[in-house]
C-alpha atoms as a PDB file:
ATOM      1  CA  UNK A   1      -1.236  27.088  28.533  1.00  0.00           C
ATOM      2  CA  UNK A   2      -0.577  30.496  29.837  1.00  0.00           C
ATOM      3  CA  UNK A   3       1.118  33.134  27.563  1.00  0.00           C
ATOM      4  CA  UNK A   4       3.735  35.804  28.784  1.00  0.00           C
ATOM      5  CA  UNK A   5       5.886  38.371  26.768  1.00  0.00           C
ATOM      6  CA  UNK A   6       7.921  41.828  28.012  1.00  0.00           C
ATOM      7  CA  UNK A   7      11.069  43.135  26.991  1.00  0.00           C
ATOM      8  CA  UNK A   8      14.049  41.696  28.712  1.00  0.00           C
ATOM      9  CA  UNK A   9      15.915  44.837  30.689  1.00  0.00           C
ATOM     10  CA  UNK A  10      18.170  42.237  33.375  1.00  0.00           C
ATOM     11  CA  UNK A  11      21.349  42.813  31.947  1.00  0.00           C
ATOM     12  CA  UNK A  12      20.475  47.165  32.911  1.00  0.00           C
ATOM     13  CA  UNK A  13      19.532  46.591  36.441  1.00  0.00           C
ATOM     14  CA  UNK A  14      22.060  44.263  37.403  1.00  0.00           C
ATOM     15  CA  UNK A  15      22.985  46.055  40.446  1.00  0.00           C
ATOM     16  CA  UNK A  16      18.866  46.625  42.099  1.00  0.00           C
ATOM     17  CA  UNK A  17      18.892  42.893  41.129  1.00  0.00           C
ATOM     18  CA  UNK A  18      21.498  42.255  43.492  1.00  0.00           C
ATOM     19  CA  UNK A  19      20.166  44.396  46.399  1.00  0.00           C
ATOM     20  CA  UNK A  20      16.375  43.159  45.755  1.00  0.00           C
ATOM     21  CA  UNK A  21      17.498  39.432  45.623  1.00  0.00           C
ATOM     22  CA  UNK A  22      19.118  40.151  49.080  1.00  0.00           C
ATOM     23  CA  UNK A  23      16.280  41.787  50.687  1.00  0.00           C
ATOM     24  CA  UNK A  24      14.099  39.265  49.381  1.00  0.00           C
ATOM     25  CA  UNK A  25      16.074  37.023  50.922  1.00  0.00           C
ATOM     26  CA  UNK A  26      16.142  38.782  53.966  1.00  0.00           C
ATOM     27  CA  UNK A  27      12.205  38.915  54.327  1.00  0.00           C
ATOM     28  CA  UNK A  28      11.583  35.446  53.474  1.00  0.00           C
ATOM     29  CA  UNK A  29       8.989  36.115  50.290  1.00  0.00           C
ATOM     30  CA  UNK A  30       6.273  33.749  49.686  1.00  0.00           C
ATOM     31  CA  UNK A  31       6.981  34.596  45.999  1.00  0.00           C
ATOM     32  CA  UNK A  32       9.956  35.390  44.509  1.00  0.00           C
ATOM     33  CA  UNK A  33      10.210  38.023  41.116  1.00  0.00           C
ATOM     34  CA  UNK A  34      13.129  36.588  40.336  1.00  0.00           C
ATOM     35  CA  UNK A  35      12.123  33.009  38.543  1.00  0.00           C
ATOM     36  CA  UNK A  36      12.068  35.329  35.407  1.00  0.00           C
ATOM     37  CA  UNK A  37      14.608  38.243  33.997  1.00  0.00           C
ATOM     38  CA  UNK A  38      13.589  41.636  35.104  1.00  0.00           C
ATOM     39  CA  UNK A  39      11.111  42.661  32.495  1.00  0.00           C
ATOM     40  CA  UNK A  40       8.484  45.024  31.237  1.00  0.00           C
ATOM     41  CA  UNK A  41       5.475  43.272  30.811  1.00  0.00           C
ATOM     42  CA  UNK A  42       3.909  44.196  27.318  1.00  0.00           C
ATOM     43  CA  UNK A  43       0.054  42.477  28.068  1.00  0.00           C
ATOM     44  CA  UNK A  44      -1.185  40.853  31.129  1.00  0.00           C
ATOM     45  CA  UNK A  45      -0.593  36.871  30.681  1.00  0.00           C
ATOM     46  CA  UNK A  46      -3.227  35.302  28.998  1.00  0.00           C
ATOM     47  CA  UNK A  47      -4.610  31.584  28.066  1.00  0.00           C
ATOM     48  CA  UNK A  48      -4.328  29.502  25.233  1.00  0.00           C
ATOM     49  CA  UNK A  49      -5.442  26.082  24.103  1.00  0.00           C
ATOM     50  CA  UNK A  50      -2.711  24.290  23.967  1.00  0.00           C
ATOM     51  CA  UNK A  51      -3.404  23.455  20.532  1.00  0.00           C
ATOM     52  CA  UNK A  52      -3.296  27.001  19.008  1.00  0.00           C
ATOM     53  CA  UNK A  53      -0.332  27.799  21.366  1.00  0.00           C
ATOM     54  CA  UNK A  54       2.361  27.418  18.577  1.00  0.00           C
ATOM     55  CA  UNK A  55      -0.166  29.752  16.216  1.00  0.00           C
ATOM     56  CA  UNK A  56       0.087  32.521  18.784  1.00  0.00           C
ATOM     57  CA  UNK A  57       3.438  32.073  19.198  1.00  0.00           C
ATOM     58  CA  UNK A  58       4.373  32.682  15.574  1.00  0.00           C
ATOM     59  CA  UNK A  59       1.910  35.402  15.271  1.00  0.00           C
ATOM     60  CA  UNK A  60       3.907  37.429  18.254  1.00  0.00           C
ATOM     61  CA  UNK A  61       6.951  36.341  16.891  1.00  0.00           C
ATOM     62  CA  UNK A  62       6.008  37.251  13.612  1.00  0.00           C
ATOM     63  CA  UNK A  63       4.791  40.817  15.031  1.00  0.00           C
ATOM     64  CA  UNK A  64       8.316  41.660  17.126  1.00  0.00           C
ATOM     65  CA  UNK A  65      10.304  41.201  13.556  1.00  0.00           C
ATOM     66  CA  UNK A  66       8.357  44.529  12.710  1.00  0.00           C
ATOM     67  CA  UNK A  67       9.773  46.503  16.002  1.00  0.00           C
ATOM     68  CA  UNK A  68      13.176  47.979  16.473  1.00  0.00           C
ATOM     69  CA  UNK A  69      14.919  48.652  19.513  1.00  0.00           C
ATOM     70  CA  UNK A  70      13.511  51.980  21.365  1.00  0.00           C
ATOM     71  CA  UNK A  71      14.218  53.900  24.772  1.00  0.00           C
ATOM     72  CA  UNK A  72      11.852  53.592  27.696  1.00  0.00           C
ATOM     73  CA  UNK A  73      12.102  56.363  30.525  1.00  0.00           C
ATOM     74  CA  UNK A  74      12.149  54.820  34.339  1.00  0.00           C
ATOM     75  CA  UNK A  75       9.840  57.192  36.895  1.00  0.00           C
ATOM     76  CA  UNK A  76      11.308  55.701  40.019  1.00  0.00           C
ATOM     77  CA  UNK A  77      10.472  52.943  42.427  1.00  0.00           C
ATOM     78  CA  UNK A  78       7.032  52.832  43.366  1.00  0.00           C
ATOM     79  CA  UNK A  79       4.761  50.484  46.056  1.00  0.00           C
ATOM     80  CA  UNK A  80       0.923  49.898  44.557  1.00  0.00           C
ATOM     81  CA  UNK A  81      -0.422  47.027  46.981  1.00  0.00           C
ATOM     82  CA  UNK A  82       1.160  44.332  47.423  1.00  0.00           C
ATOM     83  CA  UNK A  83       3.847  45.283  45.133  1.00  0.00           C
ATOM     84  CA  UNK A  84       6.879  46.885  44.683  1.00  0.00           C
ATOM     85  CA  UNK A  85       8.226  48.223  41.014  1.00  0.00           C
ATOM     86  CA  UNK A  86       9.952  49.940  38.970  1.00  0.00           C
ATOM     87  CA  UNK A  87       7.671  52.610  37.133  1.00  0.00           C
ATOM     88  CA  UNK A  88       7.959  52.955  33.736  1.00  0.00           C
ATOM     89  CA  UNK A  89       6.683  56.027  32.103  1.00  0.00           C
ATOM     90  CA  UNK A  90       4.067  55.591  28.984  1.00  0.00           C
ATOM     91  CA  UNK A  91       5.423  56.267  26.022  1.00  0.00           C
ATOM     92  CA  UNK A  92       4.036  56.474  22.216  1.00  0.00           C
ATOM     93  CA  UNK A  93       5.829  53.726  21.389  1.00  0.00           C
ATOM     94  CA  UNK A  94       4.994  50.996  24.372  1.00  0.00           C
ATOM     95  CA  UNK A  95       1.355  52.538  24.443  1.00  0.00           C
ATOM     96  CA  UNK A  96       1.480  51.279  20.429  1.00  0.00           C
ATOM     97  CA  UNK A  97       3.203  47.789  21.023  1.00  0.00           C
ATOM     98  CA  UNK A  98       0.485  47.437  23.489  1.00  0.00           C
ATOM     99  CA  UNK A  99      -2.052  48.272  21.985  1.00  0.00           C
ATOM    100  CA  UNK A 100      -1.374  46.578  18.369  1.00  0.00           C
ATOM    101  CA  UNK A 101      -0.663  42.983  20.805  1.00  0.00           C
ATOM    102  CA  UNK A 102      -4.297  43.435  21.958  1.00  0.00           C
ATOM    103  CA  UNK A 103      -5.731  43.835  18.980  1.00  0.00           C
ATOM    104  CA  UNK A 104      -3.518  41.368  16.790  1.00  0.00           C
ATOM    105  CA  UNK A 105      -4.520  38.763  19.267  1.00  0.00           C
ATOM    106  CA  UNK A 106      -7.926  39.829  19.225  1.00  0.00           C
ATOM    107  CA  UNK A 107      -8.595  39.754  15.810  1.00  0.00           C
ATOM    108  CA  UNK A 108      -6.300  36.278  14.602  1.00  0.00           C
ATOM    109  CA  UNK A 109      -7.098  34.829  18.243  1.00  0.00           C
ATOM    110  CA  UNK A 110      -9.732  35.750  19.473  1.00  0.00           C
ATOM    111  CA  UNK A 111      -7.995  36.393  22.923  1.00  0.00           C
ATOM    112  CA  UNK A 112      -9.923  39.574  24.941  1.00  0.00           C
ATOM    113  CA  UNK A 113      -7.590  41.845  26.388  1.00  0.00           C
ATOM    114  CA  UNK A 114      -7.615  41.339  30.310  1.00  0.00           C
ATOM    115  CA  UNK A 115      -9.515  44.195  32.135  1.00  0.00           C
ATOM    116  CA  UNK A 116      -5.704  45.648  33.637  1.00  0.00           C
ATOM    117  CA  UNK A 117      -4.755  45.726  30.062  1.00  0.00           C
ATOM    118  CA  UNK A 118      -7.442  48.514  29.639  1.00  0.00           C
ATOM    119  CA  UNK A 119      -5.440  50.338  32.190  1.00  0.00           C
ATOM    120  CA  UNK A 120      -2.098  49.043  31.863  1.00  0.00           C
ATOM    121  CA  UNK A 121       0.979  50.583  34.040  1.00  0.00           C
ATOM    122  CA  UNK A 122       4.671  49.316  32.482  1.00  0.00           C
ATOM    123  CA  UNK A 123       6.564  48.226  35.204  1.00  0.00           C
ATOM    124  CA  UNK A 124       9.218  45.924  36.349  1.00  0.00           C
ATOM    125  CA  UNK A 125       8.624  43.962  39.791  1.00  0.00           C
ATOM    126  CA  UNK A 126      11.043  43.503  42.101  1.00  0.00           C
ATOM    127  CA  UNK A 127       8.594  42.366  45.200  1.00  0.00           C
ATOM    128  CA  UNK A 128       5.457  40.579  45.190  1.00  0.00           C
ATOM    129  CA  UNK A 129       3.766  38.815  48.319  1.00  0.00           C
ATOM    130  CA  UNK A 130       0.316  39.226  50.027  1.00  0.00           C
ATOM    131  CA  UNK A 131       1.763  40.701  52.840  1.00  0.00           C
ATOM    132  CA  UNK A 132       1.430  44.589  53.292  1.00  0.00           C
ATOM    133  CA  UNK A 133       3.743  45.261  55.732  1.00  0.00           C
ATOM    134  CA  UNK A 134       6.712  43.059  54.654  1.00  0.00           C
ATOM    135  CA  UNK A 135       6.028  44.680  51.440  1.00  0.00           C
ATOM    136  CA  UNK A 136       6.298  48.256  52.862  1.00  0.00           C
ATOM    137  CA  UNK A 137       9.830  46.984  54.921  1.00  0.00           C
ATOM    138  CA  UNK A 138      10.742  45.614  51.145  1.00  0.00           C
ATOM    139  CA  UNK A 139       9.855  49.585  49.666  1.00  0.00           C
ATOM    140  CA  UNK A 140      12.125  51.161  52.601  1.00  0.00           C
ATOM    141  CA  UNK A 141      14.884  49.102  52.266  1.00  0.00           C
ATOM    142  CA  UNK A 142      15.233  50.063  48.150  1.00  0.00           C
ATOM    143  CA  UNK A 143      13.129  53.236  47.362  1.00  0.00           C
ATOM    144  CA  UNK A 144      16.586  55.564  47.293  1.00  0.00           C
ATOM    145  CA  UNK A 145      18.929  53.195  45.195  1.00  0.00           C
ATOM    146  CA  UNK A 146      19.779  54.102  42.556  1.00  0.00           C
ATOM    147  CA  UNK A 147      18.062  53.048  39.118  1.00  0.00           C
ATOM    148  CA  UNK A 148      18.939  54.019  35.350  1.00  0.00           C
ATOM    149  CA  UNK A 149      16.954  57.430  33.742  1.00  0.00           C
ATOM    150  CA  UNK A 150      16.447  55.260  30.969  1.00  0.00           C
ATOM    151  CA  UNK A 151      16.546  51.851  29.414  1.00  0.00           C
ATOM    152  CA  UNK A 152      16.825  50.186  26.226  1.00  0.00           C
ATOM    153  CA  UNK A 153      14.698  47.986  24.722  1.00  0.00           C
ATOM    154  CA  UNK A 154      16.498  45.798  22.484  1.00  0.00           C
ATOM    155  CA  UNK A 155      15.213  42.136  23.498  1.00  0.00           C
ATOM    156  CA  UNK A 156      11.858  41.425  23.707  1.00  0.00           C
ATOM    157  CA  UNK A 157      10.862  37.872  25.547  1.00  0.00           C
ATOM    158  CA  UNK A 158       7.654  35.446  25.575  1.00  0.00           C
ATOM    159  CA  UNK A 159       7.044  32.754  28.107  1.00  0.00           C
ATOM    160  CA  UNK A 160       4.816  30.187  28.819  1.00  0.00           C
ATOM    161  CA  UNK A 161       3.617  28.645  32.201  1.00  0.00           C
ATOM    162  CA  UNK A 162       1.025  25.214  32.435  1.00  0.00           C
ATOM    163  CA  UNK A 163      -1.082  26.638  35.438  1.00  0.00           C
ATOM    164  CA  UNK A 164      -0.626  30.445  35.140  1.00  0.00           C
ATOM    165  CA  UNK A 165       0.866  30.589  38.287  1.00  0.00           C
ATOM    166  CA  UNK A 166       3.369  33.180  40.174  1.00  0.00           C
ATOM    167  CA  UNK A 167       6.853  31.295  39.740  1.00  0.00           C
ATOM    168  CA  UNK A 168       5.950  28.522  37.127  1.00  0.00           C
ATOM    169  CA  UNK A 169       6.415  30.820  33.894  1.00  0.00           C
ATOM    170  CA  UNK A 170       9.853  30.378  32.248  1.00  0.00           C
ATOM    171  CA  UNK A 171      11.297  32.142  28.944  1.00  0.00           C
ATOM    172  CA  UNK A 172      10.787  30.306  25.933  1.00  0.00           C
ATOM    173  CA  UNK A 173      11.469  32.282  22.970  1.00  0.00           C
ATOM    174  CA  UNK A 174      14.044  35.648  22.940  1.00  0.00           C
ATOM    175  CA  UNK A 175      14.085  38.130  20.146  1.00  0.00           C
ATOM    176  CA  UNK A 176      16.823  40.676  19.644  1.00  0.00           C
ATOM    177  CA  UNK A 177      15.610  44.139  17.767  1.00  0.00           C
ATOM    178  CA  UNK A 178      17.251  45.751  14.901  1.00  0.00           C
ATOM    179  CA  UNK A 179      17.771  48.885  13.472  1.00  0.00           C
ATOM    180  CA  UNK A 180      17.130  47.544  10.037  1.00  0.00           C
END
């Protein structure tokens, strides 16, 4: 089993969603970003035995009941590769959340951080495929819209996926954050 968690921000980019879905659309994508909210991933996926899945589950949910909602500032739309995202700038907070995932995992899991977790850039995807140039067509068509300064996060998500795959993962658990 494959492990996934990010905080949900769909409900604040409705509007990209819309054009992105479109241009997706447009380009015919191999892949499409939008089998899942749009999210900030928090770790890189990782695997589990199935049989210490639900342990790791409770140990993230039991981590996220320690968080409270917190404001993440958006750098713009960027193309790296064979992507295109939504930048999100570090901040003390996500470096932390990060950071303490990484280690809680490490230590009551024994699951090593992924080598791009070493190095990790918050984003949000909106295109993924292995073609370049229908990647840099995809960047045209949306690097002037018009995104949100900033964004809340107030709902934090994990997923799971059999194979690991792009397009198998789904949402299984959703957490809201609290001020108190």
């Amino acid at each position: 089993m494959y492990v996934w968690t990010a905080i949900d921000v769909d409900d604040q980019l409705e509007e990209i969603k819309g054009k992105a879905q479109d241009i997706e659309k447009n380009l015919n994508f191999e892949n499409s970003t939008f089998s899942l909210p749009f999210h900030i991933s928090l770790k890189i996926s990782f695997a589990v035995d199935d049989g210490a899945y639900p342990c790791v589950i409770q140990t993230l949910l039991d981590y996220y009941k320690t968080l409270k909602p917190f404001s993440v500032d958006v750098s713009g739309v960027e193309i790296e590769g064979t992507i295109v995202w939504i930048r999100i700038k570090e901040n003390a907070t996500l470096c932390r959340i990060h950071k303490e995932l990484n280690q809680i995992l490490m230590a009551k899991h024994n699951i090593i951080p992924h080598k791009f977790d070493l190095d990790f850039k918050f984003h949000s995807t909106l295109f993924l495929d292995s073609d370049k140039e229908k990647i840099a067509t995809a960047y045209d068509r949306i690097k002037d819209i018009k995104i949100p300064l900033s964004l809340c996060a107030k709902k934090l998500i994990i997923g799971a996926s059999k194979s690991g795959d792009v397009g198998t993962y789904s949402v299984t658990h959703s957490i809201e954050l609290f001020e108190n």
